[in-house]
C-alpha atoms as a PDB file:
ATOM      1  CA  UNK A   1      -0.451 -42.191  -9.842  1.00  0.00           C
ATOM      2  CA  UNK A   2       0.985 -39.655  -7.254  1.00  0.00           C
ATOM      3  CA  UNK A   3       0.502 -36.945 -10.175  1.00  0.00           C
ATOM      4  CA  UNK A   4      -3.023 -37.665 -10.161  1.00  0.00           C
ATOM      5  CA  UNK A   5      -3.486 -37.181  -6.266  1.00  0.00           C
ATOM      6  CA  UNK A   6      -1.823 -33.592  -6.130  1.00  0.00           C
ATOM      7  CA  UNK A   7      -4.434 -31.408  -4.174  1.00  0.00           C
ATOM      8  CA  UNK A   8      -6.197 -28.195  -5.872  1.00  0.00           C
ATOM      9  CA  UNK A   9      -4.237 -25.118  -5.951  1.00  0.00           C
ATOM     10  CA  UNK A  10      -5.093 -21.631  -5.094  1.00  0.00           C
ATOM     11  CA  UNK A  11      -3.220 -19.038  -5.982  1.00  0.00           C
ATOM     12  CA  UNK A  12      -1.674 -16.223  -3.871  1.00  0.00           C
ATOM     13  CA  UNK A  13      -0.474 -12.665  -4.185  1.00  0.00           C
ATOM     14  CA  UNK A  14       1.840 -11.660  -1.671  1.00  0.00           C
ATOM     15  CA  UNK A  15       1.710  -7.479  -1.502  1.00  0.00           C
ATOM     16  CA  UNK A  16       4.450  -6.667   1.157  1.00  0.00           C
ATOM     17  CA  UNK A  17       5.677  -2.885   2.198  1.00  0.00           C
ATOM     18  CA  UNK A  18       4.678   0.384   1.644  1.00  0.00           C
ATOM     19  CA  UNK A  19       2.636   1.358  -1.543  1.00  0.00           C
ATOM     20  CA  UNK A  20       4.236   3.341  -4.315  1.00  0.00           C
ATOM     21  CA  UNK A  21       7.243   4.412  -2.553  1.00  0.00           C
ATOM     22  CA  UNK A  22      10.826   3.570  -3.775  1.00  0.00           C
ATOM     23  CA  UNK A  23      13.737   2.062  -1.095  1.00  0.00           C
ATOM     24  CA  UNK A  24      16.875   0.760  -2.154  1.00  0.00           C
ATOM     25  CA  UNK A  25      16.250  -2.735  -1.877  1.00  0.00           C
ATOM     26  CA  UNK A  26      12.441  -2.980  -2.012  1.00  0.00           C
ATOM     27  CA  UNK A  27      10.432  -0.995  -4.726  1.00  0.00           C
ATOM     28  CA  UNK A  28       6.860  -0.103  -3.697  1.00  0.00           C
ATOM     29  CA  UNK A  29       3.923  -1.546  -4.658  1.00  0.00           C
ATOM     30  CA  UNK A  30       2.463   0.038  -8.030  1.00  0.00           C
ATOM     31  CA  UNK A  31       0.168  -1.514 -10.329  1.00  0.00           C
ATOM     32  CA  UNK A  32       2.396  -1.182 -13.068  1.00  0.00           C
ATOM     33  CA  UNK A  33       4.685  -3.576 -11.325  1.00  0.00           C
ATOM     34  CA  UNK A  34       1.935  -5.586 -10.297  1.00  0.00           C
ATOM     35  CA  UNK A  35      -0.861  -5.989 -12.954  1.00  0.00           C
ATOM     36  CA  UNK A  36       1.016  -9.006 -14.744  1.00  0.00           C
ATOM     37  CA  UNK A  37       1.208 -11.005 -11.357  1.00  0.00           C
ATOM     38  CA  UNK A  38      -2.309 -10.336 -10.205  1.00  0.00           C
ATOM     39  CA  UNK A  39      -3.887 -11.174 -13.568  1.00  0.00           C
ATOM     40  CA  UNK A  40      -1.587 -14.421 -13.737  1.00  0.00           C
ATOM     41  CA  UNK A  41      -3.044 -15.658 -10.403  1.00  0.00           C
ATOM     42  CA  UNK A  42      -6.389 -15.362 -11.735  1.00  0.00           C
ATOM     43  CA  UNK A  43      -5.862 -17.075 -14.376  1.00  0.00           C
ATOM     44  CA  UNK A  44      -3.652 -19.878 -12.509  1.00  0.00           C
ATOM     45  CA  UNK A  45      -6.441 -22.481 -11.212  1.00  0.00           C
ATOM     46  CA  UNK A  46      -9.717 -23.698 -11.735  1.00  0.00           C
ATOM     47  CA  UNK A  47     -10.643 -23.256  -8.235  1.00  0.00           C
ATOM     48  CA  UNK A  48     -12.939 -19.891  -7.522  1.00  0.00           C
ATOM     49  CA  UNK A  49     -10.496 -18.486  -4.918  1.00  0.00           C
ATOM     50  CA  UNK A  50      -7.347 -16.561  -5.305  1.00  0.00           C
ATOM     51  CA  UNK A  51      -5.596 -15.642  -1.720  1.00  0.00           C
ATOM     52  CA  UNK A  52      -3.831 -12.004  -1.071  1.00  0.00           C
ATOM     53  CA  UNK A  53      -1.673 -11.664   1.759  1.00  0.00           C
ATOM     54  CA  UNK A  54      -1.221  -8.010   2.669  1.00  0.00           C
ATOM     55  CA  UNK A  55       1.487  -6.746   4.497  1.00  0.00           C
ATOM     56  CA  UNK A  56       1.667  -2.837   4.095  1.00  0.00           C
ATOM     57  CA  UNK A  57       1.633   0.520   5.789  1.00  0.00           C
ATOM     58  CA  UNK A  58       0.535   2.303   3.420  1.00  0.00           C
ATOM     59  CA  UNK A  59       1.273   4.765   0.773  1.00  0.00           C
ATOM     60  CA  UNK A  60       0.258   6.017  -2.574  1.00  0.00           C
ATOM     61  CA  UNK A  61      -3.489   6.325  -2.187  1.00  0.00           C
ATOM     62  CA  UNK A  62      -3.707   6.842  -5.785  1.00  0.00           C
ATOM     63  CA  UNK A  63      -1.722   3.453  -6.581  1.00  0.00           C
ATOM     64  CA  UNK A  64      -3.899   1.424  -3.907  1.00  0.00           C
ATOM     65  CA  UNK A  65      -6.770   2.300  -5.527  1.00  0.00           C
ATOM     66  CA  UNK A  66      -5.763   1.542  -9.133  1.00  0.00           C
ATOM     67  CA  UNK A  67      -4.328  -1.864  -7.630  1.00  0.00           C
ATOM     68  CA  UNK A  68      -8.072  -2.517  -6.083  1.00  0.00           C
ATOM     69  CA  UNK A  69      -9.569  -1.724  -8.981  1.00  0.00           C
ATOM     70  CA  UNK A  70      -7.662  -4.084 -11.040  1.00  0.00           C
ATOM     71  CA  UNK A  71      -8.085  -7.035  -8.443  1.00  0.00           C
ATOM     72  CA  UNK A  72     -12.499  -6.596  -8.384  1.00  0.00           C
ATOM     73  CA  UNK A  73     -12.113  -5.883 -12.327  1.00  0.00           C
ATOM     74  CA  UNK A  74     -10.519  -9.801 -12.912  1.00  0.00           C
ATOM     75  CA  UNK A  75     -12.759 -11.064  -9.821  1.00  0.00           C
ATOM     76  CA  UNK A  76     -15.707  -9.945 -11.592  1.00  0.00           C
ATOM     77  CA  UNK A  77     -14.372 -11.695 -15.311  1.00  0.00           C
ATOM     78  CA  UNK A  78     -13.340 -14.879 -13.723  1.00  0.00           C
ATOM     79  CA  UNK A  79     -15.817 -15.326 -11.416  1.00  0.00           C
ATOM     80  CA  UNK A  80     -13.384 -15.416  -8.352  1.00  0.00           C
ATOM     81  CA  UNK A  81     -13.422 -15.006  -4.770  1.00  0.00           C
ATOM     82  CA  UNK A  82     -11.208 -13.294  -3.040  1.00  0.00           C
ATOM     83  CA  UNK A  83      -9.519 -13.839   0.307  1.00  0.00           C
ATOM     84  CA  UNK A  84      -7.356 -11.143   2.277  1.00  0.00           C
ATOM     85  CA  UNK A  85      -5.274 -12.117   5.211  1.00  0.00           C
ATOM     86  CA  UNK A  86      -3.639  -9.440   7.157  1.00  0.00           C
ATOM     87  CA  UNK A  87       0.081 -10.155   8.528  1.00  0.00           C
ATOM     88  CA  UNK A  88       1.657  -7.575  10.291  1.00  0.00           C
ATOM     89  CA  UNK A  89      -0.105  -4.429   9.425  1.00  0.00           C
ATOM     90  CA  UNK A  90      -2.817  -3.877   6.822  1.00  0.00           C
ATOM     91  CA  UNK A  91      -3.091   0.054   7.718  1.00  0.00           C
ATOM     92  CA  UNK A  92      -3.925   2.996   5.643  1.00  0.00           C
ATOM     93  CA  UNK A  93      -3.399   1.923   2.051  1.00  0.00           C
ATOM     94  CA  UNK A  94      -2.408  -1.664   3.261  1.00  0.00           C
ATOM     95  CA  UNK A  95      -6.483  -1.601   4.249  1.00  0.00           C
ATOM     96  CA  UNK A  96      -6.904  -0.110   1.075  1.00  0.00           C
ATOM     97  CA  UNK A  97      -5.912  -3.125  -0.668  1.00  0.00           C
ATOM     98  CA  UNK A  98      -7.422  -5.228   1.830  1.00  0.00           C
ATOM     99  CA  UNK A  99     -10.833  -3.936   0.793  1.00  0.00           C
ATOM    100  CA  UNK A 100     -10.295  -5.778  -2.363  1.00  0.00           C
ATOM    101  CA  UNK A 101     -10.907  -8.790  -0.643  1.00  0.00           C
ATOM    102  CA  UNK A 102     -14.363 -10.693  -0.498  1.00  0.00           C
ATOM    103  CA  UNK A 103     -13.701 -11.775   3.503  1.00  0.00           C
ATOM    104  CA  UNK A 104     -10.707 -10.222   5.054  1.00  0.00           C
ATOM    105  CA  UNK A 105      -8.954 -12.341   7.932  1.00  0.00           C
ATOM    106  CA  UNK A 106      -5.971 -11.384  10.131  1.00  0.00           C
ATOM    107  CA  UNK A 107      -3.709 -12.901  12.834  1.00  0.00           C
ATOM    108  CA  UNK A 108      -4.997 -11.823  16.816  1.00  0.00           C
ATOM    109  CA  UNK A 109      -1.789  -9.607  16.947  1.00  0.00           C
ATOM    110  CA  UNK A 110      -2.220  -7.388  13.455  1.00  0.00           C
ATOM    111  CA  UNK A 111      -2.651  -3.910  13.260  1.00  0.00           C
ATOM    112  CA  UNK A 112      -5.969  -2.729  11.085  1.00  0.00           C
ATOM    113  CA  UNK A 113      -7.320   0.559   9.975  1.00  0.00           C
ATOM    114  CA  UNK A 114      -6.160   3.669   9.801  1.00  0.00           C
ATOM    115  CA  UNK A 115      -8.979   5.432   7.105  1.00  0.00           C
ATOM    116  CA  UNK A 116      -7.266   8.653   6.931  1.00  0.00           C
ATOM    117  CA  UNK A 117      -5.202  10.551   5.176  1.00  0.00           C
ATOM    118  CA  UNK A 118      -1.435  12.298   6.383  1.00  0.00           C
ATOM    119  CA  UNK A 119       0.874  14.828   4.905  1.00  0.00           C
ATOM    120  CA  UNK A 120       4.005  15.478   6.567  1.00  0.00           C
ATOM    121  CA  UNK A 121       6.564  18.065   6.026  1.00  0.00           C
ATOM    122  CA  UNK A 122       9.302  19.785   7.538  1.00  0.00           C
ATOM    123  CA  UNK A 123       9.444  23.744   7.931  1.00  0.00           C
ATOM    124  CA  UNK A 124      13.000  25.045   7.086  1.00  0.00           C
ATOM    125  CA  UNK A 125      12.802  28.511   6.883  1.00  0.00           C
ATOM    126  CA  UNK A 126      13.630  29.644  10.407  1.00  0.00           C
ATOM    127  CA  UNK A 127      16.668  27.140   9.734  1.00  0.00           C
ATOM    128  CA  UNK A 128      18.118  28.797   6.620  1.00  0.00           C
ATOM    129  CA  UNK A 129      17.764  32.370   7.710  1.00  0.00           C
ATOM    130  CA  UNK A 130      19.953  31.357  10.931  1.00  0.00           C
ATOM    131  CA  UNK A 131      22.546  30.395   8.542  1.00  0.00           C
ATOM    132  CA  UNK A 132      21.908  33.510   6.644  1.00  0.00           C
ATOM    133  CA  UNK A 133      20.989  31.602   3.280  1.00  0.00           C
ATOM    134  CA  UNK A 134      18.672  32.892   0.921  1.00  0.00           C
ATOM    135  CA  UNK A 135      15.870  31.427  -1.216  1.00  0.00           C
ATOM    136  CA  UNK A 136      15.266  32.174  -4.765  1.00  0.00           C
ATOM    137  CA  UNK A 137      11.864  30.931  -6.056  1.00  0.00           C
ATOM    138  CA  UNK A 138      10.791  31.828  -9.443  1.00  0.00           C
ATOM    139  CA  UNK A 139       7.618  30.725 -10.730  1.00  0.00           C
ATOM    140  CA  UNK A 140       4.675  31.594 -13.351  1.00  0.00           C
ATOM    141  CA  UNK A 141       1.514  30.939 -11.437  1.00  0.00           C
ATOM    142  CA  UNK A 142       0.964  32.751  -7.957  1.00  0.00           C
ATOM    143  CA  UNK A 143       0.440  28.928  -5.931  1.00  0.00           C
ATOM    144  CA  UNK A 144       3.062  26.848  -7.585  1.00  0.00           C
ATOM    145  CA  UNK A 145       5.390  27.141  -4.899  1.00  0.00           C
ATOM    146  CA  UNK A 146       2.287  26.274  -2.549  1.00  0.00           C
ATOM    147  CA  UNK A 147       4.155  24.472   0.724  1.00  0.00           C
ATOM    148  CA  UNK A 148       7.745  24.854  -0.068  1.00  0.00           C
ATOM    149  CA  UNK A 149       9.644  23.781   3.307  1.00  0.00           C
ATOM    150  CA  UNK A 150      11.926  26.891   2.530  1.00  0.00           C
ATOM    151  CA  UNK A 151       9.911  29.233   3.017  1.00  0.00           C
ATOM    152  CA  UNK A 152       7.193  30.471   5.873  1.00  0.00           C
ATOM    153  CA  UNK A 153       3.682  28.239   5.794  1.00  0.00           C
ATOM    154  CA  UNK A 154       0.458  30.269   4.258  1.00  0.00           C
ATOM    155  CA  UNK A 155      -2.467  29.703   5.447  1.00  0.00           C
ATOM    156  CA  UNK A 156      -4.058  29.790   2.378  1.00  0.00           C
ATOM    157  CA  UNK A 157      -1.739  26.549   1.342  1.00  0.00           C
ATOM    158  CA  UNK A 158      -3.000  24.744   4.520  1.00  0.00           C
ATOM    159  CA  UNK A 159      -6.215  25.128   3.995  1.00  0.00           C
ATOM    160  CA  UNK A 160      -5.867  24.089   0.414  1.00  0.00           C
ATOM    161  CA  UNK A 161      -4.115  21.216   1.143  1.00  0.00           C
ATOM    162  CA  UNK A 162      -6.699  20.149   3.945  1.00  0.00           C
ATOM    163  CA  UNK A 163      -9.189  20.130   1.310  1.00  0.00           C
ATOM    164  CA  UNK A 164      -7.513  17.860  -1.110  1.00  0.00           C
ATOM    165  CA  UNK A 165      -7.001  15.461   2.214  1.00  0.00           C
ATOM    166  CA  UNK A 166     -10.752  15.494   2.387  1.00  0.00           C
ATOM    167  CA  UNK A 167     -11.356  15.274  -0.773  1.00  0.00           C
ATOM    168  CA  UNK A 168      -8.682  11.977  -0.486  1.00  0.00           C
ATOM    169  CA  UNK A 169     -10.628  10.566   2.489  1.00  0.00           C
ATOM    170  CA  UNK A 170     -13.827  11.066   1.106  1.00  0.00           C
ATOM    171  CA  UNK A 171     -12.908   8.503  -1.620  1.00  0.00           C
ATOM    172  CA  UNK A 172     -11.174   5.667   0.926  1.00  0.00           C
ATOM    173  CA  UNK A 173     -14.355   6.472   3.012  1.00  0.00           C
ATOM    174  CA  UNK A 174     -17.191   5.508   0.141  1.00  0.00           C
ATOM    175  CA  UNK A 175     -14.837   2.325  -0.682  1.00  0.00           C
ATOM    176  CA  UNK A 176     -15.344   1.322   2.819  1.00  0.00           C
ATOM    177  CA  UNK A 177     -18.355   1.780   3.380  1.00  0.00           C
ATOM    178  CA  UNK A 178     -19.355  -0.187  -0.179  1.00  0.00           C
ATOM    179  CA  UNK A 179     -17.168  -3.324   0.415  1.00  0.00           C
ATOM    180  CA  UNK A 180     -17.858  -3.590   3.960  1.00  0.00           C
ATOM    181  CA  UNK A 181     -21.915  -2.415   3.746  1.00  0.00           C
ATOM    182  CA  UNK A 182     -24.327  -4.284   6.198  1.00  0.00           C
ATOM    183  CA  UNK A 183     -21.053  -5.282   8.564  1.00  0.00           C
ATOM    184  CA  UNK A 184     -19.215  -2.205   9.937  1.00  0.00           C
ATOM    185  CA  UNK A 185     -20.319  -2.057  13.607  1.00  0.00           C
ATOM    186  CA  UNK A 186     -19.421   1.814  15.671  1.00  0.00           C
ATOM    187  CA  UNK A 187     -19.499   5.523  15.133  1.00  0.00           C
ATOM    188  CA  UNK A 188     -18.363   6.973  11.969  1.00  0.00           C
ATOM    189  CA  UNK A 189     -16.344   9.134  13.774  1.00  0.00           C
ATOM    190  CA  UNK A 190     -14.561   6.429  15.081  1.00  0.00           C
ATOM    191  CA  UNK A 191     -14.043   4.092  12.302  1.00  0.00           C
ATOM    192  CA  UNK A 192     -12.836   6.949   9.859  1.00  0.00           C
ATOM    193  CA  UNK A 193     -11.071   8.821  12.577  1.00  0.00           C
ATOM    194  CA  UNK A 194      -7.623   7.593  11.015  1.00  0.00           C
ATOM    195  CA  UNK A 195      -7.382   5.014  14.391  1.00  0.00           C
ATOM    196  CA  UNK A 196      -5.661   1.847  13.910  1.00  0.00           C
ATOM    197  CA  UNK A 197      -6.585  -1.069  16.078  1.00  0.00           C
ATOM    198  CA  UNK A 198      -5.983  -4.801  16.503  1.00  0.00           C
ATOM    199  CA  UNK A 199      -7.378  -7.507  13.938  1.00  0.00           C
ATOM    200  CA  UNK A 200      -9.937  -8.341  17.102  1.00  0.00           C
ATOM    201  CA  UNK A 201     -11.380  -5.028  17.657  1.00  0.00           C
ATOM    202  CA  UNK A 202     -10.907  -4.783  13.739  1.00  0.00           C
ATOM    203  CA  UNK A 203     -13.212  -7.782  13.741  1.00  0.00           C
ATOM    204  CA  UNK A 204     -15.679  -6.052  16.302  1.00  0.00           C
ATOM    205  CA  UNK A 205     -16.136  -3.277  14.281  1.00  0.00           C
ATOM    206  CA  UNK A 206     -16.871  -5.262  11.166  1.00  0.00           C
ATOM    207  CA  UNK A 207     -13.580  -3.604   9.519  1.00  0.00           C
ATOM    208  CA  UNK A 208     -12.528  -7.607   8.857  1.00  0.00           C
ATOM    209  CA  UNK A 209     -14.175 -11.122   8.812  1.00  0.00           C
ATOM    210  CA  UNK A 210     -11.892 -12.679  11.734  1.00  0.00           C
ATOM    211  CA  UNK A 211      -9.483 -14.151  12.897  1.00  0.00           C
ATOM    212  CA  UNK A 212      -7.635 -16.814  10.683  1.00  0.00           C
ATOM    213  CA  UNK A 213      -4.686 -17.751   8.938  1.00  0.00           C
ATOM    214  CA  UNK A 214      -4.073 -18.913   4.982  1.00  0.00           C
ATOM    215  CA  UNK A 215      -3.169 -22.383   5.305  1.00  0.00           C
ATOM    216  CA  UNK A 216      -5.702 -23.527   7.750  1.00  0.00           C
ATOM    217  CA  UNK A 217      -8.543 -21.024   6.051  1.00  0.00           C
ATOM    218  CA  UNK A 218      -7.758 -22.632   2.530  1.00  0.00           C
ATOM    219  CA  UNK A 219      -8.072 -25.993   4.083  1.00  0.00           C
ATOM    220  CA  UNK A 220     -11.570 -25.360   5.328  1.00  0.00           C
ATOM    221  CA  UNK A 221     -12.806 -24.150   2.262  1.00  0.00           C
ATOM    222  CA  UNK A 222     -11.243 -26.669  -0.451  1.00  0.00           C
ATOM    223  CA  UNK A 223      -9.675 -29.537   1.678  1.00  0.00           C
ATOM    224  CA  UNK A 224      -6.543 -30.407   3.679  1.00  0.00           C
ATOM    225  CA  UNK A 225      -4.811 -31.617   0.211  1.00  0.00           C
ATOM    226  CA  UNK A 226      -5.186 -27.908  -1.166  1.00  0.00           C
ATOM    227  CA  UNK A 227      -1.754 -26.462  -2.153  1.00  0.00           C
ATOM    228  CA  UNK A 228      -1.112 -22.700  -2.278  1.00  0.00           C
ATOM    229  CA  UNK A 229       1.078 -21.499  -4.943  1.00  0.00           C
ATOM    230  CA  UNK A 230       2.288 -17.753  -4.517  1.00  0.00           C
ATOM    231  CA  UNK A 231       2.749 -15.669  -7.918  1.00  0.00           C
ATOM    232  CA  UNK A 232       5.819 -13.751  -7.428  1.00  0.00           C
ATOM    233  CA  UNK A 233       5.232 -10.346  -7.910  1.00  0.00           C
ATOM    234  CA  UNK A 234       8.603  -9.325 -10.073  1.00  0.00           C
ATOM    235  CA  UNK A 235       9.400  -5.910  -9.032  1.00  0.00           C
ATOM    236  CA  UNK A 236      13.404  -4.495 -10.070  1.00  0.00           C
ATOM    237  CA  UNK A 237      15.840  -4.331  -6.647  1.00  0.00           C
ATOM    238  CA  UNK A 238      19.087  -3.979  -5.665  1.00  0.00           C
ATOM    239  CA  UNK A 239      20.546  -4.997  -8.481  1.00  0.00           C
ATOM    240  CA  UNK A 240      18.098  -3.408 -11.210  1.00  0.00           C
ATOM    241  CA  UNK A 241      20.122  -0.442  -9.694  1.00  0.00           C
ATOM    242  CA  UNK A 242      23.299  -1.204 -11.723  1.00  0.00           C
ATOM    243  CA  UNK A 243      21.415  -0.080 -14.731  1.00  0.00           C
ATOM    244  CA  UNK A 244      22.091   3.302 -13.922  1.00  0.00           C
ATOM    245  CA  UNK A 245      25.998   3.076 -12.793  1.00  0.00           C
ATOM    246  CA  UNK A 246      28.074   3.937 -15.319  1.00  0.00           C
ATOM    247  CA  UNK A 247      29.596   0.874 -16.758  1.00  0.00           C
ATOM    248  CA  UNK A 248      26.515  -0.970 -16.065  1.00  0.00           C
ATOM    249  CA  UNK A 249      24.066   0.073 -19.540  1.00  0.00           C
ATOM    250  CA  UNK A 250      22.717   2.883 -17.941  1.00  0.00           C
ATOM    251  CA  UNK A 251      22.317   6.179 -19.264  1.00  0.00           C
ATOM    252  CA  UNK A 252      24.025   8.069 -16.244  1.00  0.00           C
ATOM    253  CA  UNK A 253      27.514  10.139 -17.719  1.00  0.00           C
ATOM    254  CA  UNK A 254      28.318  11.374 -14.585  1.00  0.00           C
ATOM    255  CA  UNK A 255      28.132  11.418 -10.405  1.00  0.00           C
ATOM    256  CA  UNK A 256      26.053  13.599 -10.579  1.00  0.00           C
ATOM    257  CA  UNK A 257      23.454  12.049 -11.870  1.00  0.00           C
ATOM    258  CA  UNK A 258      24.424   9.220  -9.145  1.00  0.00           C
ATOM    259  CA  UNK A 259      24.459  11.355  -6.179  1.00  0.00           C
ATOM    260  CA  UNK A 260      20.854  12.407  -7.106  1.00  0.00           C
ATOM    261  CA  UNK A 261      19.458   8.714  -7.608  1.00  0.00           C
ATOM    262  CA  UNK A 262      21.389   7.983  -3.962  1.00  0.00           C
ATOM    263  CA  UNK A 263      19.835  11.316  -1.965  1.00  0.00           C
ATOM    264  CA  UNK A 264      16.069   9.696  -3.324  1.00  0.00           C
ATOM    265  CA  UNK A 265      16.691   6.735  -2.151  1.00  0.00           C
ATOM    266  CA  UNK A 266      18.128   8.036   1.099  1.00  0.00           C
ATOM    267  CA  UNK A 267      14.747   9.942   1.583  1.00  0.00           C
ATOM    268  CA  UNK A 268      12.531   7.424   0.334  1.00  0.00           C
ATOM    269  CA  UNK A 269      14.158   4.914   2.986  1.00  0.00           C
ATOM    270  CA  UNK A 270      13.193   7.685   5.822  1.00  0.00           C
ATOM    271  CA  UNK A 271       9.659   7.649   4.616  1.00  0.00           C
ATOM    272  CA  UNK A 272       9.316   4.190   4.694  1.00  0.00           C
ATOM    273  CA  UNK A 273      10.545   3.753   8.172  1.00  0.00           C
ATOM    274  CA  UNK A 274       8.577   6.629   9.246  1.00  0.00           C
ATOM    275  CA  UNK A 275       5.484   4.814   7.944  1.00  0.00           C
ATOM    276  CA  UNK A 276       6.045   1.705   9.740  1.00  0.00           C
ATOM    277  CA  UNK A 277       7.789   3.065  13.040  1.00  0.00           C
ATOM    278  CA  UNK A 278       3.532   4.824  13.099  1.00  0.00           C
ATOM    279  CA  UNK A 279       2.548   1.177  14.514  1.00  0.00           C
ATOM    280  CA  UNK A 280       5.451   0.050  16.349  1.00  0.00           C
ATOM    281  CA  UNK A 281       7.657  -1.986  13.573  1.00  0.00           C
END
């Protein structure tokens, strides 16, 4: 008889750290690693709600987009609704991905926002002529070394790479303004200024629904017997690694080939701290 009591479930996508970026121990979000998951959780219960909780500073613009896409695509075949809740930060591409959501919630305390775009870099060329080292560039095609940190910034590459940004923040801006149309609230300049803010000046400006959490937001909507049931998202870590040790299966001869995979991740893990140190974590 207890069997025939359990409560309704709705399912839940958890999408936590930074979007298509590798770290050592956390691969980024990417719809390829994703897509399985996300379609499983529509398919997982008869009830019309499936729940994302997004936890993210951002990313890959590129891969939050195709990730969005793929969550309205199966909203619109099952006939879902979909429910965001903010944790931590849901910035940048982590708002991206929020936007996929029907209502968006978040806690008082989370950090919302941030419609821009960034490139960072670093400019080494001063730094290598100090040392008295040279740098040999050889390419077919006057532009393809367009930004190299070796050598001194062009004008003509900043300007070019300003208008790809644009072009990049043109795109998050129209998704905005379509998923949230009739309940952003401010200035343009303002809301797609790159500014980050908290979920209740996020709520102010009509960037989110309000303030709420999962549990208790489920509960309103289907009952206090309502169980939540969160879809792993199986992505490879730590251990997925050993695949390309030698001795392990992989197809690595030498360390060489080692050494490379360990400098990526080395960098990757400075890029992902760098995007969450932006709002204080």
């Amino acid at each position: 008889m207890l069997f025939f009591n359990r409560g309704p479930v709705v399912p839940v996508l958890r999408f936590t750290g930074p979007i298509g970026m590798v770290t050592p121990l956390r691969p980024g979000l990417a719809l390829s690693a994703v897509a399985g998951p996300i379609e499983k959780a529509f398919s997982l219960s008869k009830l019309p709600s499936v729940a994302i909780v997004v936890n993210s500073p951002g990313g890959s613009p590129v891969q939050s987009h195709l990730i969005f896409n793929r969550i309205r695509q199966l909203a619109a075949e099952k006939g879902k609704r979909v429910y965001v809740f903010c944790e931590d930060v849901a910035a940048s591409g982590g708002y991206f991905l929020a936007l996929a959501g029907d209502e968006i919630y978040a806690d008082p305390s989370s950090i919302v926002g941030s419609i821009g775009v960034i490139s960072a870099g670093f400019g080494l060329d001063k730094f290598i002529s100090r040392f008295g080292i040279d740098r040999r560039v050889y390419t077919s095609g006057k532009d393809k070394g367009t930004l190299d940190p070796f050598q001194p910034e062009r004008p003509d590459d900043v300007e070019r790479l300003k208008d790809l940004q644009r072009n990049v923040h043109d795109v998050f801006i129209d998704v905005v303004k379509k998923r949230r149309a009739g309940k952003l609230k401010g200035p343009e300049e303002e809301l797609f200024s790159g500014t980050f803010w908290s979920a209740t000046k996020a709520a102010d400006l009509g960037l989110i629904d309000g303030i709420a959490d999962l549990r208790t937001k489920m509960q309103e909507l289907h009952g206090k017997k309502v169980r939540l049931r969160v879809v792993p998202l199986v992505r490879g870590g730590f251990l997925a690694r050993f695949g390309r040790l030698p001795g392990f299966g992989g197809t690595c001869d030498d360390g060489f080939a080692l050494s490379g995979s360990f400098a990526d991740d080395l960098l990757s893990a400075v890029e992902t701290r760098a995007l969450w140190s932006r709002f204080g974590l």
